[in-house]
PDB file of N, CA and C in Angstrom:
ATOM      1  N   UNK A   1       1.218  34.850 201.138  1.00  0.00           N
ATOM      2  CA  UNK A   1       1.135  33.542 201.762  1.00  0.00           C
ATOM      3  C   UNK A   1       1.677  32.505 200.789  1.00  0.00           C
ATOM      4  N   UNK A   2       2.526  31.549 201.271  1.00  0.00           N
ATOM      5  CA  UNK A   2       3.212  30.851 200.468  1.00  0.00           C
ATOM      6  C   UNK A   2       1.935  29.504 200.510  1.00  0.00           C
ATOM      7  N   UNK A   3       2.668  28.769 198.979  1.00  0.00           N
ATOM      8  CA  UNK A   3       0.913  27.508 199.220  1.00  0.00           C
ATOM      9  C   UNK A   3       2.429  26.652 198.911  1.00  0.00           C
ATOM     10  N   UNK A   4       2.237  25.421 199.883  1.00  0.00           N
ATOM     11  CA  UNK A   4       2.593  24.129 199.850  1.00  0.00           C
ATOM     12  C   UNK A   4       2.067  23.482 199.863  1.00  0.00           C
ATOM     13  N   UNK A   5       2.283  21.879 199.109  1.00  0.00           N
ATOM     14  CA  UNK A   5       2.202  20.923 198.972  1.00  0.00           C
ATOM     15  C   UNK A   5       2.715  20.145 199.599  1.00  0.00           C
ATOM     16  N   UNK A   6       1.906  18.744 200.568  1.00  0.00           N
ATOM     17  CA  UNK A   6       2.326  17.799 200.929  1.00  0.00           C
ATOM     18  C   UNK A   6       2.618  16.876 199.999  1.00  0.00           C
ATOM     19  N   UNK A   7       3.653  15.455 200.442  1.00  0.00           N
ATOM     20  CA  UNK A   7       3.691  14.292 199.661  1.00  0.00           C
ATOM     21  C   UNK A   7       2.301  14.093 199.253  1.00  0.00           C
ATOM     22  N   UNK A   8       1.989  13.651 200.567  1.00  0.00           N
ATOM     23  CA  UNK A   8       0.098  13.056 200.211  1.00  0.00           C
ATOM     24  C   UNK A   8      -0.843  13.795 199.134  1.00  0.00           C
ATOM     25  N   UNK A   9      -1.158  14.932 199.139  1.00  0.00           N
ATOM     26  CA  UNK A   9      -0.959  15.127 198.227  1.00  0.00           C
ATOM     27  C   UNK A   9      -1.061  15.536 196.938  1.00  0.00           C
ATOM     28  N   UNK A  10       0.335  15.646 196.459  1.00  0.00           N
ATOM     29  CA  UNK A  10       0.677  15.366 195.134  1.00  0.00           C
ATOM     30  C   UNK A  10       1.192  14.035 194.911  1.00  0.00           C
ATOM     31  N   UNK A  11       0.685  12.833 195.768  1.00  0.00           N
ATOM     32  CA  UNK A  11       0.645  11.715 194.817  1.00  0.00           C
ATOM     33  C   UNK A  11      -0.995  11.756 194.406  1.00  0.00           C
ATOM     34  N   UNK A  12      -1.536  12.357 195.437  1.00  0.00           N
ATOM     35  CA  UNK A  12      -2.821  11.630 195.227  1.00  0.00           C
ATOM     36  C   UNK A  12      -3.689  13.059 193.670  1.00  0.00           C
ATOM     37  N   UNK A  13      -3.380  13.923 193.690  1.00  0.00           N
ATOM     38  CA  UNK A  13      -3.328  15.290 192.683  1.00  0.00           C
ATOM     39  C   UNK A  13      -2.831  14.488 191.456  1.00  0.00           C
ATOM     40  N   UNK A  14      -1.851  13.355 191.269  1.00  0.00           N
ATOM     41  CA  UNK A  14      -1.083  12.926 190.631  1.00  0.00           C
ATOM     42  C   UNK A  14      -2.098  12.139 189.753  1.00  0.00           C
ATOM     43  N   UNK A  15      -2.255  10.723 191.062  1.00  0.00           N
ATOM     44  CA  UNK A  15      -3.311   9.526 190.462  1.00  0.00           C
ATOM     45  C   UNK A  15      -4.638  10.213 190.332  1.00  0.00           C
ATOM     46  N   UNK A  16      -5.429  11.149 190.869  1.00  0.00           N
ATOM     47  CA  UNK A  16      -7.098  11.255 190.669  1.00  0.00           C
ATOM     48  C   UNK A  16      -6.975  12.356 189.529  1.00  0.00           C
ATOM     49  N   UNK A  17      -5.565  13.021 188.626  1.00  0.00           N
ATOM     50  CA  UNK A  17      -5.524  13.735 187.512  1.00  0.00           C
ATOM     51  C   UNK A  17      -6.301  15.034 187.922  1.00  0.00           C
ATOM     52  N   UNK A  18      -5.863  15.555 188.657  1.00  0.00           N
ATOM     53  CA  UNK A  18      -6.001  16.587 189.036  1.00  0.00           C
ATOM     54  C   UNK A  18      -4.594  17.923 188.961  1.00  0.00           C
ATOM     55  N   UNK A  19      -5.156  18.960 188.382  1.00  0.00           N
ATOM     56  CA  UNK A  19      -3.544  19.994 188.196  1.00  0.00           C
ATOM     57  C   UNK A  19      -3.065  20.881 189.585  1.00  0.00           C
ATOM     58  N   UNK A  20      -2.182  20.988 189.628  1.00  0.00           N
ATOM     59  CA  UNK A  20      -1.953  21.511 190.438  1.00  0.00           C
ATOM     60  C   UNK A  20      -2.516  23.211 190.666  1.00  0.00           C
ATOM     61  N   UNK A  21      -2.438  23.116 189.474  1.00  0.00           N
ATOM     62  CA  UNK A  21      -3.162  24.720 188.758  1.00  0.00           C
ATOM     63  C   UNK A  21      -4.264  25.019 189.137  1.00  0.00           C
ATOM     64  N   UNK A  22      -5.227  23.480 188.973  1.00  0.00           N
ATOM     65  CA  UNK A  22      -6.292  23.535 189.896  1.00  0.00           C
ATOM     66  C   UNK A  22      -6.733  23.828 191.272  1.00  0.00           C
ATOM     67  N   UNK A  23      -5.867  23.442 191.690  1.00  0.00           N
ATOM     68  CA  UNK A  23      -6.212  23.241 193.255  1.00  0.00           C
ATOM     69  C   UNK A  23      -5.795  24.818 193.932  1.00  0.00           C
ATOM     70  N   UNK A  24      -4.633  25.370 192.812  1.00  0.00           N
ATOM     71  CA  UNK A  24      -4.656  26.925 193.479  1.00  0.00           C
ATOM     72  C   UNK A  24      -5.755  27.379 193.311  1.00  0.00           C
ATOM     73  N   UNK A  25      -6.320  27.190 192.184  1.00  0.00           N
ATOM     74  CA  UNK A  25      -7.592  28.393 191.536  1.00  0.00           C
ATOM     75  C   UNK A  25      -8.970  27.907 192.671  1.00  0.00           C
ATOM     76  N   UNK A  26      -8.974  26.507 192.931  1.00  0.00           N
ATOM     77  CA  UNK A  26     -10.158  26.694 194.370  1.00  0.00           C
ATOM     78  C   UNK A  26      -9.889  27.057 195.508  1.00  0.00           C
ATOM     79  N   UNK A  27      -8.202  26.884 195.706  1.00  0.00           N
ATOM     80  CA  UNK A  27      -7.910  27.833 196.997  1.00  0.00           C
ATOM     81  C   UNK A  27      -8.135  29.143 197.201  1.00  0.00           C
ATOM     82  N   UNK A  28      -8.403  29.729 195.918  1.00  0.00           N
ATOM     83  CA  UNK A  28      -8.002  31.190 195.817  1.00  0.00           C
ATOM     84  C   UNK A  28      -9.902  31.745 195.567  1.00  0.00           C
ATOM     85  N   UNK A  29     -10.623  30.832 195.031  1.00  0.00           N
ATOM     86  CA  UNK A  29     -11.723  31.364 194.659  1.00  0.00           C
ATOM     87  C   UNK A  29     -13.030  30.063 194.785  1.00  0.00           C
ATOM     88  N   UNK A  30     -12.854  29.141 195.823  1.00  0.00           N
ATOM     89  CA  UNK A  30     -13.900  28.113 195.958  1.00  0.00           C
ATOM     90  C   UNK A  30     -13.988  28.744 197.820  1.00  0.00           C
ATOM     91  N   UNK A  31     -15.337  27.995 197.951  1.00  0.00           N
ATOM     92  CA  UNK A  31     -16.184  28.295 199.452  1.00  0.00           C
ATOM     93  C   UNK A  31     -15.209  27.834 200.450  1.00  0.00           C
ATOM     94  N   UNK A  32     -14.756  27.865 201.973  1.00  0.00           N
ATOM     95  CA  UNK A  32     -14.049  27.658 202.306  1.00  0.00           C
ATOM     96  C   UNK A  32     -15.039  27.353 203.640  1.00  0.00           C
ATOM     97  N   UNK A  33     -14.648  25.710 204.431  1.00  0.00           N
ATOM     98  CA  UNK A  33     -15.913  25.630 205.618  1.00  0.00           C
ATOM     99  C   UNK A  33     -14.485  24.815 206.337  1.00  0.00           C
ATOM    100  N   UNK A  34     -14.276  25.683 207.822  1.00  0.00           N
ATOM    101  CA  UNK A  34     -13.911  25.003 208.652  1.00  0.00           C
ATOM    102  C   UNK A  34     -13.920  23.899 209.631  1.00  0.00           C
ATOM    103  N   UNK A  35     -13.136  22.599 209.818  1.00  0.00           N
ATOM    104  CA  UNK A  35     -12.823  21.409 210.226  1.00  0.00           C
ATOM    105  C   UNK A  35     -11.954  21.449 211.265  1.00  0.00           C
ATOM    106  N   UNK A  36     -12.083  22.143 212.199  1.00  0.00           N
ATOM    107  CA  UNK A  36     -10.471  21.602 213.155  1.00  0.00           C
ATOM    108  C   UNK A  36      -9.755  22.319 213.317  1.00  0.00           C
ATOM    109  N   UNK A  37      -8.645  22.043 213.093  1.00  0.00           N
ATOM    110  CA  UNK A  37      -7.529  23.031 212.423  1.00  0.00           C
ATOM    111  C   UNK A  37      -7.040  23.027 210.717  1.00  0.00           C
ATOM    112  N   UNK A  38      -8.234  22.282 210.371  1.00  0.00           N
ATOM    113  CA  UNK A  38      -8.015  22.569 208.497  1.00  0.00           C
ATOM    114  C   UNK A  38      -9.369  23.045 208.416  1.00  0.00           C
ATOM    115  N   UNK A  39      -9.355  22.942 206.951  1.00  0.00           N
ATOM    116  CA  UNK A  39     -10.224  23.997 205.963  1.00  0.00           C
ATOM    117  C   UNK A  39     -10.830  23.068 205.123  1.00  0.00           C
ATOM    118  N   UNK A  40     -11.279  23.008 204.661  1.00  0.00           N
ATOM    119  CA  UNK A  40     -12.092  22.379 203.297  1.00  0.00           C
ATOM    120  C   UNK A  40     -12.409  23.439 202.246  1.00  0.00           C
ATOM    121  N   UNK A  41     -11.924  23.882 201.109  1.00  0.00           N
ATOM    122  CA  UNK A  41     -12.449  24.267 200.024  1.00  0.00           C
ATOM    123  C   UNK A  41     -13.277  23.392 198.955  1.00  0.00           C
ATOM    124  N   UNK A  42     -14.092  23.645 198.635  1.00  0.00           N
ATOM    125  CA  UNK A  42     -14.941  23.508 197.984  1.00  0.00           C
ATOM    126  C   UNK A  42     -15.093  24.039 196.952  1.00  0.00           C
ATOM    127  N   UNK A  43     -14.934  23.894 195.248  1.00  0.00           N
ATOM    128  CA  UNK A  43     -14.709  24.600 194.190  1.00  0.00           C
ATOM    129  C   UNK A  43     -15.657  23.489 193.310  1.00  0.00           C
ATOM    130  N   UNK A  44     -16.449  23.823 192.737  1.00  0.00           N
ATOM    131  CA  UNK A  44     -17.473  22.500 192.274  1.00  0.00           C
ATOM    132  C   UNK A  44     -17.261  21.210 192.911  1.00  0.00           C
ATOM    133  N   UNK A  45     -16.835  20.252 191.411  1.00  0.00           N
ATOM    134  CA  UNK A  45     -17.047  19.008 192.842  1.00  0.00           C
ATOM    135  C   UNK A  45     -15.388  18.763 193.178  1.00  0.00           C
ATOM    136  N   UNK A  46     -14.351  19.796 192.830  1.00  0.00           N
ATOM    137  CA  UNK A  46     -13.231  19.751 193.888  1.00  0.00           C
ATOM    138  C   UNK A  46     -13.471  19.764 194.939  1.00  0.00           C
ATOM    139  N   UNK A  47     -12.977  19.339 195.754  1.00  0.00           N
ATOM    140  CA  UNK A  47     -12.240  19.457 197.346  1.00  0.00           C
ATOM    141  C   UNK A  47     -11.194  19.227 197.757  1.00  0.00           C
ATOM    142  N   UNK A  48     -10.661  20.645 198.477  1.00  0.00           N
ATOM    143  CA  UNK A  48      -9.233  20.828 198.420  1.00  0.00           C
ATOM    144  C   UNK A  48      -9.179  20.941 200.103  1.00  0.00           C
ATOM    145  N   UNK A  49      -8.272  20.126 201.023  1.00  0.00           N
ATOM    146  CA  UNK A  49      -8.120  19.864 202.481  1.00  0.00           C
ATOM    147  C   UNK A  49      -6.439  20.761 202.513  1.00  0.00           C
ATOM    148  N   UNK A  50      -6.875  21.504 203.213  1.00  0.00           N
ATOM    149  CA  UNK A  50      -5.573  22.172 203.251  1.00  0.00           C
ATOM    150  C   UNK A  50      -6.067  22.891 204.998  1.00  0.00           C
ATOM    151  N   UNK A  51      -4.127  22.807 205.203  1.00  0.00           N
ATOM    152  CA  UNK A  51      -4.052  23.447 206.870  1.00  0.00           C
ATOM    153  C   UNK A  51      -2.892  24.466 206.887  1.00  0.00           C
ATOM    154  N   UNK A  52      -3.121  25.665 207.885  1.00  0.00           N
ATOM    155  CA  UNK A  52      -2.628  26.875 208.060  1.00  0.00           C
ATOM    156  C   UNK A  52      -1.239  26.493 208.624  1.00  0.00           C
ATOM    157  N   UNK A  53       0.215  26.688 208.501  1.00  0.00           N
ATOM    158  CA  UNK A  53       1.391  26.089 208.904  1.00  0.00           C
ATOM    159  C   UNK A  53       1.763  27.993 209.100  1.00  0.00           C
ATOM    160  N   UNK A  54       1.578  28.264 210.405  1.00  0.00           N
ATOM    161  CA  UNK A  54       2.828  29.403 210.103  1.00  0.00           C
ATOM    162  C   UNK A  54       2.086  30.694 209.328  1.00  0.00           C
ATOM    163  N   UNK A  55       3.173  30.942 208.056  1.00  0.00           N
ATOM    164  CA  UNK A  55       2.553  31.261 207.024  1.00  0.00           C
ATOM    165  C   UNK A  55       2.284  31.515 205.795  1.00  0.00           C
ATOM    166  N   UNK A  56       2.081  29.759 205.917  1.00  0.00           N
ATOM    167  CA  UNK A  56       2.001  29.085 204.544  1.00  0.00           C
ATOM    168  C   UNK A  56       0.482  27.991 204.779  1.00  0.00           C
ATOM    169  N   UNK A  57       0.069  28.088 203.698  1.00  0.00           N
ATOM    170  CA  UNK A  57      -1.281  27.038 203.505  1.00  0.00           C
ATOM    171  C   UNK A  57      -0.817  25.774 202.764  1.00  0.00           C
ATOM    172  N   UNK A  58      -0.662  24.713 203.216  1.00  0.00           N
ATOM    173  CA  UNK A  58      -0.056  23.459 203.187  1.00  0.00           C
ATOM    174  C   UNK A  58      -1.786  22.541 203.102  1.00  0.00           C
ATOM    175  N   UNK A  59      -1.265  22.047 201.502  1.00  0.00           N
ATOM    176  CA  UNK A  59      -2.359  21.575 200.920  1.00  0.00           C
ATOM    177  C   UNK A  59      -1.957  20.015 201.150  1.00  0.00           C
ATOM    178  N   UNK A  60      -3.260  19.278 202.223  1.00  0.00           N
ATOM    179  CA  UNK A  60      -3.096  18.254 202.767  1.00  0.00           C
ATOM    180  C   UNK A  60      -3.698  17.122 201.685  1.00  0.00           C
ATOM    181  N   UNK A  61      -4.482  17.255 201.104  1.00  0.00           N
ATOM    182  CA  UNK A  61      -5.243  16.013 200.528  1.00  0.00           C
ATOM    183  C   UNK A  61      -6.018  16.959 199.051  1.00  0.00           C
ATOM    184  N   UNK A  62      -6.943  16.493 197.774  1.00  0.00           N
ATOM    185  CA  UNK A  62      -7.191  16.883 196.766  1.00  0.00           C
ATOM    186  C   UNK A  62      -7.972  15.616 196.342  1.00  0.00           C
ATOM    187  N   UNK A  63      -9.993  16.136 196.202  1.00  0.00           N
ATOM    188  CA  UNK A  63     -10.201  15.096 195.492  1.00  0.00           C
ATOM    189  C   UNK A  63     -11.193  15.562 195.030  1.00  0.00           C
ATOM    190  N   UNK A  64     -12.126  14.587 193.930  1.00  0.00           N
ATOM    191  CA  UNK A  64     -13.842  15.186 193.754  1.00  0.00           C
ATOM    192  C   UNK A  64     -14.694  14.387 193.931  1.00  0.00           C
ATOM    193  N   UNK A  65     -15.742  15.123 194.501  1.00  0.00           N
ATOM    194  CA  UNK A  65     -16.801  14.762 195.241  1.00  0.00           C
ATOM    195  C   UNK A  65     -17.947  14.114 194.178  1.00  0.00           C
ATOM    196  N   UNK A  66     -18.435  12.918 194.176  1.00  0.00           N
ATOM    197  CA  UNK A  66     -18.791  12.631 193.335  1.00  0.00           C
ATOM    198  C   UNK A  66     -20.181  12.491 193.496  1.00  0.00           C
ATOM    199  N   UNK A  67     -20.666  12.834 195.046  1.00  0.00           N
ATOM    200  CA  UNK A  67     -22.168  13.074 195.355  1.00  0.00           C
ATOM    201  C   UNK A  67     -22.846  13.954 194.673  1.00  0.00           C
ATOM    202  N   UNK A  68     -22.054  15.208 194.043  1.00  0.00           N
ATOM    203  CA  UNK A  68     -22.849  16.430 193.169  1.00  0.00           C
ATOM    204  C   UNK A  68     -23.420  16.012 191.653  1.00  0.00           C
ATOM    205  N   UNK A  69     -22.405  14.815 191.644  1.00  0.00           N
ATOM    206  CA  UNK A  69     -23.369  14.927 190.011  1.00  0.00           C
ATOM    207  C   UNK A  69     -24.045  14.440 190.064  1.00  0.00           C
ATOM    208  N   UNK A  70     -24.783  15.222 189.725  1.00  0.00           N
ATOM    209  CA  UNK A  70     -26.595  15.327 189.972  1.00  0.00           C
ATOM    210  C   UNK A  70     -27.283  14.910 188.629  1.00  0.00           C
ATOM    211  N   UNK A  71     -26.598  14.709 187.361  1.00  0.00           N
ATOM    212  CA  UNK A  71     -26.508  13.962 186.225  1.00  0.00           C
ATOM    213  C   UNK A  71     -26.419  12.912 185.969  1.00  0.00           C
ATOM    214  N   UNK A  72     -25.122  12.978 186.871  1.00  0.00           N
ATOM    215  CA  UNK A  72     -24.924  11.125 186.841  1.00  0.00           C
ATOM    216  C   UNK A  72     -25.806  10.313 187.470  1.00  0.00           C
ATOM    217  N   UNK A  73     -26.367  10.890 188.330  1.00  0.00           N
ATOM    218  CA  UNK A  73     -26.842   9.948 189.866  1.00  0.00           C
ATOM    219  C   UNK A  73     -28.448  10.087 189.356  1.00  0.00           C
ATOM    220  N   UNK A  74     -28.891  11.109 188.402  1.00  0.00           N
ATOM    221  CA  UNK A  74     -30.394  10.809 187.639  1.00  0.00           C
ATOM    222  C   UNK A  74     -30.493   9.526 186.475  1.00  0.00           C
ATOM    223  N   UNK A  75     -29.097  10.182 185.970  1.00  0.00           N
ATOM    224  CA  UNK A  75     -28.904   8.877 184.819  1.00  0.00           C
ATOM    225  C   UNK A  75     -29.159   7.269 185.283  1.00  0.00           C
ATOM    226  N   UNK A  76     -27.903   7.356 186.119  1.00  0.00           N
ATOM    227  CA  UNK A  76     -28.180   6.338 186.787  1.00  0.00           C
ATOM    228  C   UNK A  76     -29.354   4.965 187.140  1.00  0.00           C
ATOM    229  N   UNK A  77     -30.169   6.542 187.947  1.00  0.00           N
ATOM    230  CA  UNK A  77     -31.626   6.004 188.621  1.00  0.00           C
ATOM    231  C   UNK A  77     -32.393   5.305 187.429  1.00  0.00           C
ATOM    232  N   UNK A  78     -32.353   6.219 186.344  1.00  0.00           N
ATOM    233  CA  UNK A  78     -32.961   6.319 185.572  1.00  0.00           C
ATOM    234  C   UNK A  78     -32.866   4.814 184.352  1.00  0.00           C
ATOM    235  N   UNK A  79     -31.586   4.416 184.324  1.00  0.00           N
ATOM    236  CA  UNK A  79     -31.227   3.350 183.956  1.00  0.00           C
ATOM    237  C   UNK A  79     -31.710   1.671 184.870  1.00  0.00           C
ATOM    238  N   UNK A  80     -31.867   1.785 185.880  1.00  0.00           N
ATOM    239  CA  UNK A  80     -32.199   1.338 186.813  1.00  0.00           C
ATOM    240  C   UNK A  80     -33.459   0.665 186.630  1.00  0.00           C
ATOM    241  N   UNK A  81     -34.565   2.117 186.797  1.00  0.00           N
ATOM    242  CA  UNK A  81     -35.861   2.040 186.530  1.00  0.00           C
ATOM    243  C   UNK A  81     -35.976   1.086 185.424  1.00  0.00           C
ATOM    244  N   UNK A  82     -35.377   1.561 184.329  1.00  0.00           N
ATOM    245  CA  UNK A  82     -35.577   0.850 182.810  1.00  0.00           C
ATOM    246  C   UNK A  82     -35.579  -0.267 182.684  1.00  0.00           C
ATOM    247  N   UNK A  83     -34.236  -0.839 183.624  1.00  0.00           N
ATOM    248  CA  UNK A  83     -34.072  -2.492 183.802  1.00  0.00           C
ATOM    249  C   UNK A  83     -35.160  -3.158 184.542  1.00  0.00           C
ATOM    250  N   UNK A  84     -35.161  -2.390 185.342  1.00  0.00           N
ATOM    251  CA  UNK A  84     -36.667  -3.399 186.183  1.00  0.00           C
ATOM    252  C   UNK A  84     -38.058  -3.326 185.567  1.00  0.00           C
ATOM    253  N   UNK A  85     -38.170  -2.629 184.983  1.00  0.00           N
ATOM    254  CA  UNK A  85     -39.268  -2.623 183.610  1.00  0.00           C
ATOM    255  C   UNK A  85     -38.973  -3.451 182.910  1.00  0.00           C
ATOM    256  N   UNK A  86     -38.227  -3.626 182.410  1.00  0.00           N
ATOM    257  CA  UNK A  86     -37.689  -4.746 181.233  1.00  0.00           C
ATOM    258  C   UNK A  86     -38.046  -6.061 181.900  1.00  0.00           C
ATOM    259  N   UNK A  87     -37.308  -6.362 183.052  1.00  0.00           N
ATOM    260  CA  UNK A  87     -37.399  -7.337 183.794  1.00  0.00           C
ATOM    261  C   UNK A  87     -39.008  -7.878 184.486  1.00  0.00           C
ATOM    262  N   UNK A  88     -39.567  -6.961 184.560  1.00  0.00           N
ATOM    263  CA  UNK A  88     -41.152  -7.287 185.043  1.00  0.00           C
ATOM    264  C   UNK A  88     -41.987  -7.458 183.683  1.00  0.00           C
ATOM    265  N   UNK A  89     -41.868  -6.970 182.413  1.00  0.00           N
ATOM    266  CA  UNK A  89     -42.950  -7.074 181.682  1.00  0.00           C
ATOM    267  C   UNK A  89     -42.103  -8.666 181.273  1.00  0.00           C
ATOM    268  N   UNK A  90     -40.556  -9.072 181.007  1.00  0.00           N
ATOM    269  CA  UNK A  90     -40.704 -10.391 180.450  1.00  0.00           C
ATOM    270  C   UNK A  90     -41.118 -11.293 181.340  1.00  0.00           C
ATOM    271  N   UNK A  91     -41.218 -11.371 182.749  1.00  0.00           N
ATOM    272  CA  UNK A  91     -42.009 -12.060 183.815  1.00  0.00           C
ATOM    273  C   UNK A  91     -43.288 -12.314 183.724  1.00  0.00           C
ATOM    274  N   UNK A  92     -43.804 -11.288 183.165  1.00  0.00           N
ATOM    275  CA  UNK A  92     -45.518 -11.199 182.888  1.00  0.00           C
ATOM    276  C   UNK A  92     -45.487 -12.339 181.627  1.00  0.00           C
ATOM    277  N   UNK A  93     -44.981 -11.839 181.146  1.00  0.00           N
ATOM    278  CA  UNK A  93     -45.378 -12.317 179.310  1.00  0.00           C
ATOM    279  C   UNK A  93     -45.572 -11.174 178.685  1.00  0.00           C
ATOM    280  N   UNK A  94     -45.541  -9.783 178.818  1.00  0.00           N
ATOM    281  CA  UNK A  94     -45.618  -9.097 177.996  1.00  0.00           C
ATOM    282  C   UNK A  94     -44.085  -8.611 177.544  1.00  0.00           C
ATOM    283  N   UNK A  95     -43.577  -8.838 176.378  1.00  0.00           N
ATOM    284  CA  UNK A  95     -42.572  -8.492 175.970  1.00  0.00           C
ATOM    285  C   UNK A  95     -42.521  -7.212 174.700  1.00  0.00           C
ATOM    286  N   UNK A  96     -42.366  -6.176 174.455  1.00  0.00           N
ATOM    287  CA  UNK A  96     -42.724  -5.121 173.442  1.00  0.00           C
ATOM    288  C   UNK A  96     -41.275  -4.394 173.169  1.00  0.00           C
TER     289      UNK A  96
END
């Protein structure tokens, strides 16, 4: 099976710094959940949108999902919390 690339893309593979190298290796070995007449692979927080042409897999779109980090999005919270602590004890008068 031949793998193509659309314009779309490899501009967008281009700007979000993503390899092209990449996007074979989740085609070839990330979860694959059907949409339509495309595909969604799923390779951590890649996601690779690709549709069946014939027979060739013509890779439509390339991005990452940034709902999984599950690191970031604790950190986050977690930073959050801290500020509004900060912010309620100098309200009180207790400052430490």
């Amino acid at each position: 099976m031949n793998l193509t690339f659309s314009a779309h893309a490899l501009d967008r593979c281009l700007e979000r710094g993503i390899s092209l190298q990449l996007v074979a290796d989740a085609l070839f070995s990330g979860r694959l959940e059907r949409y339509g007449d495309r595909y969604v692979v799923r390779h951590g927080r890649l996601r690779v949108v690709a549709e069946r042409q014939d027979d060739a897999c013509v890779v439509v779109t390339a991005y990452r999902d940034a709902e999984t980090n599950k690191k970031r999005a604790v950190r986050q919270r977690r930073q959050q919390v801290r500020k509004f602590q900060r912010a309620s004890r100098k309200e009180s008068g207790i400052w430490w």
